[in-house]
N, C-alpha and C. Protein backbone atom coordinates (compact mmCIF):
# COMPACT_ATOMS: atom_id res chain seq x y z
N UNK A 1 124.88 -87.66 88.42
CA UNK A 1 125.58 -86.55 87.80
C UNK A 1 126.05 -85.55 88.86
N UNK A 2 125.25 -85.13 89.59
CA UNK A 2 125.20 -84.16 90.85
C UNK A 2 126.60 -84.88 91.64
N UNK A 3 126.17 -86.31 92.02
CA UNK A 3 127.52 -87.08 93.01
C UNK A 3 128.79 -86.96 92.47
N UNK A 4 128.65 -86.74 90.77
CA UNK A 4 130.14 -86.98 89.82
C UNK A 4 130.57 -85.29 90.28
N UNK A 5 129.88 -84.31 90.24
CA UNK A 5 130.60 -82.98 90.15
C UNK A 5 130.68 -82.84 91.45
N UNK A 6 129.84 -83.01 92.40
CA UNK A 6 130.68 -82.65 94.10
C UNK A 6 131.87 -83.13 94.04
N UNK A 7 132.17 -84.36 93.68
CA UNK A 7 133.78 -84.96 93.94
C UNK A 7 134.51 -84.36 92.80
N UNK A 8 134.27 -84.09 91.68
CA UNK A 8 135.67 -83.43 90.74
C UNK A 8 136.13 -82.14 91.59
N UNK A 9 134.65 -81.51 92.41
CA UNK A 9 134.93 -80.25 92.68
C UNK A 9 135.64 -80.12 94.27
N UNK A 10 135.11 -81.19 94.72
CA UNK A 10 135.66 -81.59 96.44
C UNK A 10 137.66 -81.75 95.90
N UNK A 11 137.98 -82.37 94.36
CA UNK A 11 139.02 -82.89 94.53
C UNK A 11 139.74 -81.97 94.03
N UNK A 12 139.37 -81.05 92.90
CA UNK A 12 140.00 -79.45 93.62
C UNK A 12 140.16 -79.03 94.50
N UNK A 13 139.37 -78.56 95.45
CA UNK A 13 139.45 -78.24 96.67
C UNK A 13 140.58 -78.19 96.59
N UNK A 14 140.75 -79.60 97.69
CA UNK A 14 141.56 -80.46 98.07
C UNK A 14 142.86 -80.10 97.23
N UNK A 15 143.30 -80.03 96.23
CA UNK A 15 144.13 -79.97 95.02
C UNK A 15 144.75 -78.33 95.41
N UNK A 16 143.87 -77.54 95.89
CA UNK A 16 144.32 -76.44 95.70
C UNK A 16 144.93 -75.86 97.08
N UNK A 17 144.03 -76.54 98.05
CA UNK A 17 144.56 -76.50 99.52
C UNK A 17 146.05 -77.05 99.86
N UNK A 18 146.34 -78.62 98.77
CA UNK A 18 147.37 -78.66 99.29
C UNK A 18 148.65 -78.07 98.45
N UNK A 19 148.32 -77.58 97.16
CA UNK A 19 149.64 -77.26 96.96
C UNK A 19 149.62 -75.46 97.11
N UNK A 20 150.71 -74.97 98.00
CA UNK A 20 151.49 -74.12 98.85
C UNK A 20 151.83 -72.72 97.43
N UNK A 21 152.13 -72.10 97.37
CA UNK A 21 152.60 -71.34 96.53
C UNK A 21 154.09 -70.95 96.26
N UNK A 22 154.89 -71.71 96.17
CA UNK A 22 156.21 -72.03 96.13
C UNK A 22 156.89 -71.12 95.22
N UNK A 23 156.30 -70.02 94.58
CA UNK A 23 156.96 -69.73 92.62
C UNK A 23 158.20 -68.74 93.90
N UNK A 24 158.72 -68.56 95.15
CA UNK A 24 159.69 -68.30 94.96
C UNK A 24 160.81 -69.44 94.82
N UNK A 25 160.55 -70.37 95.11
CA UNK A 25 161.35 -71.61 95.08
C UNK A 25 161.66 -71.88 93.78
N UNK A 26 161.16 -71.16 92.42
CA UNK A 26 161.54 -71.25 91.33
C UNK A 26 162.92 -70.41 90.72
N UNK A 27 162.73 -69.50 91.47
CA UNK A 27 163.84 -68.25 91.50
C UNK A 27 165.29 -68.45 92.80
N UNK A 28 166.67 -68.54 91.60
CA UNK A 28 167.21 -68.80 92.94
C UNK A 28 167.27 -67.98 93.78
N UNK A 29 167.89 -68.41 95.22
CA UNK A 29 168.15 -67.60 96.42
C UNK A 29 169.20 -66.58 96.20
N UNK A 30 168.96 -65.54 97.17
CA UNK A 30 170.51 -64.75 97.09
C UNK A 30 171.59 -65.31 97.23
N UNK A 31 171.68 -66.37 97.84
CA UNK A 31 173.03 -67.25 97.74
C UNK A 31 172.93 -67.82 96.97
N UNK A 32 172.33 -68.38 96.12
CA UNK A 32 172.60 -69.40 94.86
C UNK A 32 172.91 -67.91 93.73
N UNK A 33 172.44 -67.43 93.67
CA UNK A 33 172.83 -65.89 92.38
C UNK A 33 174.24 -65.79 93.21
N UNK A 34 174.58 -65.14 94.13
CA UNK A 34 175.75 -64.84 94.41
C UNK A 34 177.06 -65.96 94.31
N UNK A 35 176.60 -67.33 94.33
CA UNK A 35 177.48 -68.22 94.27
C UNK A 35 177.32 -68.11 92.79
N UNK A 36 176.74 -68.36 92.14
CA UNK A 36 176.55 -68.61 90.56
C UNK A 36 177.19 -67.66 89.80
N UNK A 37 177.27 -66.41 89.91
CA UNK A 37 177.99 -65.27 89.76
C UNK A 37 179.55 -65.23 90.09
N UNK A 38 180.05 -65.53 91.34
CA UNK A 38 181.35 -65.54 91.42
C UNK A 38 181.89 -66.93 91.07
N UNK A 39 181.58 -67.86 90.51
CA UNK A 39 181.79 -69.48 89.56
C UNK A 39 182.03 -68.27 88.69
N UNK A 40 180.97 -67.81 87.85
CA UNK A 40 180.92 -67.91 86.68
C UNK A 40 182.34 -66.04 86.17
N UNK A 41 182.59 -65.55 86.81
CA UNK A 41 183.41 -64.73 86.64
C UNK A 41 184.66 -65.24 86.98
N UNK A 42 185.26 -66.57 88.12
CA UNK A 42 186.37 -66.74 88.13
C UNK A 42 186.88 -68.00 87.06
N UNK A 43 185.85 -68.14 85.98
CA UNK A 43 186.16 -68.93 84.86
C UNK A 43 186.71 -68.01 84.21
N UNK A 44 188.39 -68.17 83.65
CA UNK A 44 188.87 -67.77 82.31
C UNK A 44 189.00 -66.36 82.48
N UNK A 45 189.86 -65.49 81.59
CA UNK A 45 189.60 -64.11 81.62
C UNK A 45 188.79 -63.55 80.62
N UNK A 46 188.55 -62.17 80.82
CA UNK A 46 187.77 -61.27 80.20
C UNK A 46 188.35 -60.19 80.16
N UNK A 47 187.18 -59.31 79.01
CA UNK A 47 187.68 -58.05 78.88
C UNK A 47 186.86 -56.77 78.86
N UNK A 48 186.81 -56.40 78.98
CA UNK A 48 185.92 -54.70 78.58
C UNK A 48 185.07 -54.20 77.90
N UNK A 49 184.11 -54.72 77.14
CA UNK A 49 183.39 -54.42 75.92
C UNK A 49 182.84 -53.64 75.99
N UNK A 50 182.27 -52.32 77.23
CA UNK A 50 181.88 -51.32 76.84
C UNK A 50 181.77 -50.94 78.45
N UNK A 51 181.69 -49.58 78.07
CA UNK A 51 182.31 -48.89 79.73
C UNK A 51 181.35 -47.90 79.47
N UNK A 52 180.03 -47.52 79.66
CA UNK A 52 179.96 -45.85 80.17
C UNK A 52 179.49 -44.79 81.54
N UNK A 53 180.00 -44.33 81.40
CA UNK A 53 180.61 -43.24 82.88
C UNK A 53 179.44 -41.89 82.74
N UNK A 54 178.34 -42.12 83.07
CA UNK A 54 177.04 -40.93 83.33
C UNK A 54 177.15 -40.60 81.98
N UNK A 55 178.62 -40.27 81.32
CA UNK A 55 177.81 -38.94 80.15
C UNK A 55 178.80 -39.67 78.77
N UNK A 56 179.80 -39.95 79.30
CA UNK A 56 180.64 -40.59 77.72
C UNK A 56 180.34 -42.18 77.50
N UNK A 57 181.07 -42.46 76.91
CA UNK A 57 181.44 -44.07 76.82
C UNK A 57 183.38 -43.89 76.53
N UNK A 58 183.34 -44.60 77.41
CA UNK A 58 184.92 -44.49 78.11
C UNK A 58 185.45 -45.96 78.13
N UNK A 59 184.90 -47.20 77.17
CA UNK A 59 185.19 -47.92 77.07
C UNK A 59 186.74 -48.18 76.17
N UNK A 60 187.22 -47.19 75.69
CA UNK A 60 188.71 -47.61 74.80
C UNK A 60 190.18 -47.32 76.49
N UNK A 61 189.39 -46.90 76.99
CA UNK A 61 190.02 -46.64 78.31
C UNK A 61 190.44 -48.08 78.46
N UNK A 62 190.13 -49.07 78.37
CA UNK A 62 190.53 -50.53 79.02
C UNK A 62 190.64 -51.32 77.61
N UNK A 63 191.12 -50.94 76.60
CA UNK A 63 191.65 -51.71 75.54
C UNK A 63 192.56 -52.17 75.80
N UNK A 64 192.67 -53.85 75.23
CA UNK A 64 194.62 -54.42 75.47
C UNK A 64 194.01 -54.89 76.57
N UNK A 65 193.15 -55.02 77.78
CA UNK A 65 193.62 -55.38 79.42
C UNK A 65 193.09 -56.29 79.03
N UNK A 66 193.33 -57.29 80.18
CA UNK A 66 192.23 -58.43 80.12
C UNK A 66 192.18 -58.57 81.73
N UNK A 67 191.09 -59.03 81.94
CA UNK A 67 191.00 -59.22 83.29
C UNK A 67 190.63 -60.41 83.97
N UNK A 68 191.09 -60.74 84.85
CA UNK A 68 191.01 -62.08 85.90
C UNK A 68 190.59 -61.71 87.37
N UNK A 69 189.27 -62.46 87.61
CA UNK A 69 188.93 -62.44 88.89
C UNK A 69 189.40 -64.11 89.73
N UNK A 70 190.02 -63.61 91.14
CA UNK A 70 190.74 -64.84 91.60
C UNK A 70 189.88 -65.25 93.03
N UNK A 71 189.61 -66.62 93.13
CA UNK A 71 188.99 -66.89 94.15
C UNK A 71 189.20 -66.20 95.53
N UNK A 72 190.39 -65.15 95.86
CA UNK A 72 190.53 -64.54 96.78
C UNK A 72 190.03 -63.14 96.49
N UNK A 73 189.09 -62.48 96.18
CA UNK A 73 188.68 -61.63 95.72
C UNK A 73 189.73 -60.47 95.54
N UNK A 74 190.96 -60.78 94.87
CA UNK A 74 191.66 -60.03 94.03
C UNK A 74 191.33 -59.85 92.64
N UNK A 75 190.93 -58.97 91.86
CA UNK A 75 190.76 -58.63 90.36
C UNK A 75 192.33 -58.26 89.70
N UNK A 76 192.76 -58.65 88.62
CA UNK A 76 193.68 -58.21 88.13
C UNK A 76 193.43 -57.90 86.57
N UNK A 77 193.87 -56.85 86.33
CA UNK A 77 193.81 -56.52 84.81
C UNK A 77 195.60 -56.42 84.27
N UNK A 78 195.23 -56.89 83.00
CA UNK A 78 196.93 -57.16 82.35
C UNK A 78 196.53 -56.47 81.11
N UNK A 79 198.01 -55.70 80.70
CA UNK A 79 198.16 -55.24 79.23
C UNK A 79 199.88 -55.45 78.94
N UNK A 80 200.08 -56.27 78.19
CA UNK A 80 201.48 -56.51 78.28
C UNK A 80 202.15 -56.44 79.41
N UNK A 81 203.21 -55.56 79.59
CA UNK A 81 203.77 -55.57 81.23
C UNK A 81 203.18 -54.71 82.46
N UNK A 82 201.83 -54.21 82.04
CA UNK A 82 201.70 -53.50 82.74
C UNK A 82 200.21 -54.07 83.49
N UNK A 83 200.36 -53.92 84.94
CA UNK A 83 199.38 -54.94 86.05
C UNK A 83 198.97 -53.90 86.55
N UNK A 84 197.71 -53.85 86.95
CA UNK A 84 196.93 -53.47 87.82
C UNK A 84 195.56 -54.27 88.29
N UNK A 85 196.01 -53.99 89.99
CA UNK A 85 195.10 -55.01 90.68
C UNK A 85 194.11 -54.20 91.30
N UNK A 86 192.89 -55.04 91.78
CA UNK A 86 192.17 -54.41 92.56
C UNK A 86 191.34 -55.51 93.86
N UNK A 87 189.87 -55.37 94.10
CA UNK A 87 189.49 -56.09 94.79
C UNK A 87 188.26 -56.56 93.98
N UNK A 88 187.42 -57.27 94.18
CA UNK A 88 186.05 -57.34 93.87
C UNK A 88 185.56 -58.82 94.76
N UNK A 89 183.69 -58.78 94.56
CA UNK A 89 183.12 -59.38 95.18
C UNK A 89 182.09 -59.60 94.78
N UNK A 90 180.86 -60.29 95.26
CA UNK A 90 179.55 -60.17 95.10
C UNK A 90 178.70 -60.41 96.20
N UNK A 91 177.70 -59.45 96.38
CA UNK A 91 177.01 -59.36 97.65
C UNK A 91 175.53 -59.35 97.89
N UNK A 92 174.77 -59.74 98.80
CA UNK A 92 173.97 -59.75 98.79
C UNK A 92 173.44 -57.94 99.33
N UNK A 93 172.79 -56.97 98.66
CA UNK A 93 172.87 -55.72 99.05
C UNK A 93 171.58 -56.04 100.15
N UNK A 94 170.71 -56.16 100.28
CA UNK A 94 170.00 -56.17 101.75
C UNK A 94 168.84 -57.33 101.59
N UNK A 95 168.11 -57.31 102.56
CA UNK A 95 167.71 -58.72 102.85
C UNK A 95 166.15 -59.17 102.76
N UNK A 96 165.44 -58.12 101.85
CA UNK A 96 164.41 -57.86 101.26
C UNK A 96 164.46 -59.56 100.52
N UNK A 97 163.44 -59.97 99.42
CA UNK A 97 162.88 -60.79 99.00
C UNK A 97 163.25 -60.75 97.45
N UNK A 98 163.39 -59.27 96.99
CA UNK A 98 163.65 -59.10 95.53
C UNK A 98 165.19 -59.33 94.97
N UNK A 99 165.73 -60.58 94.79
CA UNK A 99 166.68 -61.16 94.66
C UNK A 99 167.39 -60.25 93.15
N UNK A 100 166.91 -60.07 92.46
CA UNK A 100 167.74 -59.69 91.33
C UNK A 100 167.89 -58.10 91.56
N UNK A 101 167.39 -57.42 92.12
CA UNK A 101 167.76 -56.15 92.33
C UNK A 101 168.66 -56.25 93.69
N UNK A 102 169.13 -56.97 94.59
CA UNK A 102 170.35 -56.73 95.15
C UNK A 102 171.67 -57.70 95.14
N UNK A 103 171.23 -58.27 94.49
CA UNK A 103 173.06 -58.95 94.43
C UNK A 103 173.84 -57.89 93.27
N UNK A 104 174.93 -57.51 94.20
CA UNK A 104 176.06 -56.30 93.46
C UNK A 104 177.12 -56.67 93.26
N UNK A 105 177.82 -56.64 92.39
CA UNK A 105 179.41 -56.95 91.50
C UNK A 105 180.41 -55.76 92.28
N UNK A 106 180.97 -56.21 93.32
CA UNK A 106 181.60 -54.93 93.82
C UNK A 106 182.94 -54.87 93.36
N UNK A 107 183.53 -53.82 93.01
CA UNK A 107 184.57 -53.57 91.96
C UNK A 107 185.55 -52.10 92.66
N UNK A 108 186.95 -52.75 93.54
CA UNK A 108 187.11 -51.62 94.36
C UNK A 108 188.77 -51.97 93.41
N UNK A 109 189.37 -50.25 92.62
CA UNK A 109 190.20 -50.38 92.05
C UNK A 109 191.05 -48.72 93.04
N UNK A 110 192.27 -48.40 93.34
CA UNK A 110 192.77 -46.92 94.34
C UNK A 110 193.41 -46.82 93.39
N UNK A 111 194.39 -47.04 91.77
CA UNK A 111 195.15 -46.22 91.04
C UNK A 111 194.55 -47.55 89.92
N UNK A 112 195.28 -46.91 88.61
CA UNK A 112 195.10 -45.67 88.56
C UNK A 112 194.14 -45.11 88.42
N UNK A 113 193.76 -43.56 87.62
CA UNK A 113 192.43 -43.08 87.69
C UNK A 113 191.11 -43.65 86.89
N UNK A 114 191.86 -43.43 85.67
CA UNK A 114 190.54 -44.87 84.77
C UNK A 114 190.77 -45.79 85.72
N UNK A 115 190.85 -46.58 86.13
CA UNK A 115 190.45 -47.50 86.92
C UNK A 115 189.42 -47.41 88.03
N UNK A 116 189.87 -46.02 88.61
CA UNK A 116 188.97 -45.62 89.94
C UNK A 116 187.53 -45.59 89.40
N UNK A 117 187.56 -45.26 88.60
CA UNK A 117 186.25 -45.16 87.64
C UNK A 117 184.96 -46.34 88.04
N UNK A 118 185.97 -47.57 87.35
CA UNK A 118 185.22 -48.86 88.06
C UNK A 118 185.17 -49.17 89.24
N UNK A 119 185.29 -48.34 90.30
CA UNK A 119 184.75 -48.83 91.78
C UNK A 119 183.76 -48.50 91.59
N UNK A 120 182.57 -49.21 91.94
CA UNK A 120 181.35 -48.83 92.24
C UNK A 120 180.70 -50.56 92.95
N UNK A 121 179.88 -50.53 93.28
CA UNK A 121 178.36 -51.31 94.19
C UNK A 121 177.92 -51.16 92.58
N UNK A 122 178.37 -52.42 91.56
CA UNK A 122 177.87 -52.48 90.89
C UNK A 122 176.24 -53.52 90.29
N UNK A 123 174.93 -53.47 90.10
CA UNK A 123 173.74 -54.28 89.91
C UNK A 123 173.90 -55.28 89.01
N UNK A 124 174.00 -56.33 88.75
CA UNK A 124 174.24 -57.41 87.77
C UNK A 124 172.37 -57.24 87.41
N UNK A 125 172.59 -56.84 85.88
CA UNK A 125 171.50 -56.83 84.77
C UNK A 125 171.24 -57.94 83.72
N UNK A 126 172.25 -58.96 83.63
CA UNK A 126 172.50 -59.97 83.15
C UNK A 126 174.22 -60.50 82.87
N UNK A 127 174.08 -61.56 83.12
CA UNK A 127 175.48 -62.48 83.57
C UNK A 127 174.87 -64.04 82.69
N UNK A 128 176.01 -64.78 82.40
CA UNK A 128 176.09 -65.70 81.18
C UNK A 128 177.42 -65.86 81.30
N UNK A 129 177.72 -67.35 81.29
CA UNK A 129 179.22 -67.56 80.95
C UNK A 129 180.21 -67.13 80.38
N UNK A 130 179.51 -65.84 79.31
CA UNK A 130 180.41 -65.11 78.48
C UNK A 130 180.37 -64.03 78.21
N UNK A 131 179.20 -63.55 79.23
CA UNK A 131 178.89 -61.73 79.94
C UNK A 131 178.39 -61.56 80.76
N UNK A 132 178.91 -60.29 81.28
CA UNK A 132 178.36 -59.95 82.53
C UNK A 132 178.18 -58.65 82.55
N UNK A 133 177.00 -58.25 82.34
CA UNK A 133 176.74 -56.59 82.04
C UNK A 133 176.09 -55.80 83.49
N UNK A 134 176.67 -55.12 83.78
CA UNK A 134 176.00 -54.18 85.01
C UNK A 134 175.65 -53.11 84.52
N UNK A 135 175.23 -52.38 86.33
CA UNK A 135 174.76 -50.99 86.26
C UNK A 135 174.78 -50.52 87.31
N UNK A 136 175.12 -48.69 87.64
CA UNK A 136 175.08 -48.24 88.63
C UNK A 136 174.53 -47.13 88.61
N UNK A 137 173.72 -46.30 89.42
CA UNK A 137 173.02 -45.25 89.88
C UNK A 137 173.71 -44.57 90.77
N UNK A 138 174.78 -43.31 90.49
CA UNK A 138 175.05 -42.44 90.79
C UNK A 138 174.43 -42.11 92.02
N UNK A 139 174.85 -42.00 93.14
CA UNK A 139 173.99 -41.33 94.20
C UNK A 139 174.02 -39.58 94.03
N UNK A 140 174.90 -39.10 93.61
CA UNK A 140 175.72 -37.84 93.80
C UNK A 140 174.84 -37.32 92.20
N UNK A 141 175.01 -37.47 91.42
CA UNK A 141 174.50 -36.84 90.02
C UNK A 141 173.80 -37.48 89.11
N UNK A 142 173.10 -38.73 89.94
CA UNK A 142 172.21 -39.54 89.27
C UNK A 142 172.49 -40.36 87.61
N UNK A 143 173.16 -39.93 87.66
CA UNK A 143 173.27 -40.49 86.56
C UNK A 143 173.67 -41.96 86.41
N UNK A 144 173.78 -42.60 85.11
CA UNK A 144 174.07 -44.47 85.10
C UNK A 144 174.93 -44.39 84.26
N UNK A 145 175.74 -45.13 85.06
CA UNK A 145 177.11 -46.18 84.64
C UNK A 145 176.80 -47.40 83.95
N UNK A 146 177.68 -47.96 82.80
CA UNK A 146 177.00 -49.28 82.76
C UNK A 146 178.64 -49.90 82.11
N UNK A 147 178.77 -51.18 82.49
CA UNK A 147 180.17 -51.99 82.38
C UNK A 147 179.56 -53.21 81.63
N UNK A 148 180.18 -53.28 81.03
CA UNK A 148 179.99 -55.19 80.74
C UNK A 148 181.58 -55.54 79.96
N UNK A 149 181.46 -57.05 80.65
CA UNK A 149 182.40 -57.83 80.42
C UNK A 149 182.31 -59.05 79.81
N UNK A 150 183.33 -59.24 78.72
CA UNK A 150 183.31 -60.66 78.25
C UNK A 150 184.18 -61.36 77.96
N UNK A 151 183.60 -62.93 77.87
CA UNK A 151 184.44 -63.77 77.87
C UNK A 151 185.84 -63.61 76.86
N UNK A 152 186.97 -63.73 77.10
CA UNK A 152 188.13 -63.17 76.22
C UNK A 152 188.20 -64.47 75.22
């Protein structure tokens, strides 16, 4: 009996020595989120479903647009004849370990002014083939922004 439990317990051991603690290998890398993210935004266009700016919700501001992100990190929004472009990206914000708090949706729009609005170093809070909801922290008046976009 004694010989049967040294070895179940020797073969734990053993069992526990060799397997490594891998659970980040479960979580993708900053490059797999950042690649997975810009796939999944240059599928198809989208649109605006809710915009708010520290203190309103300023989402009817982008009614009618629809928007297209293009493998050259040009953004374009359309409303009948009227275009406005911008830039965007996704980045790895620094090089820490905590993967979902720095990959950022960067969103750089110079006219017009609702538009300027959406420049920001935006946090991806959840993304899905058919949303992509952020957030931003005000450095200047603290306050949070929050965007999300969906599939049109």
């Amino acid at each position: 009996m004694k010989k049967g439990l040294v070895v179940v317990l020797a073969s734990m051991f053993v069992g526990m020595i060799a397997c490594d603690d891998n659970s980040k290998d479960l979580n993708p890398s900053g490059q797999a989120k950042i690649s997975e993210a810009q796939a999944i935004a240059k599928e198809g266009q989208w649109i605006i479903t809710y915009f708010w700016d520290t203190d309103k919700d300023e989402t009817a501001s982008f009614s009618g647009y629809t928007f297209e992100f293009a493998a050259n990190g040009t953004i374009t929004a359309t409303k009948g004849a009227t275009v406005v472009t911008g830039q965007w990206s996704v980045t790895d914000e620094d090089s820490d370990d905590d993967v979902d708090e720095n990959v950022d949706f960067n969103l750089i729009f110079t006219t017009p002014a609702n538009f300027e609005d959406l420049t920001e170093d935006w946090h991806i809070i959840f993304i899905s083939n058919t949303k992509i909801e952020l957030t931003h922290v005000s450095g200047g008046n603290g306050g949070t922004d929050f965007l999300t976009f969906e599939k049109n």
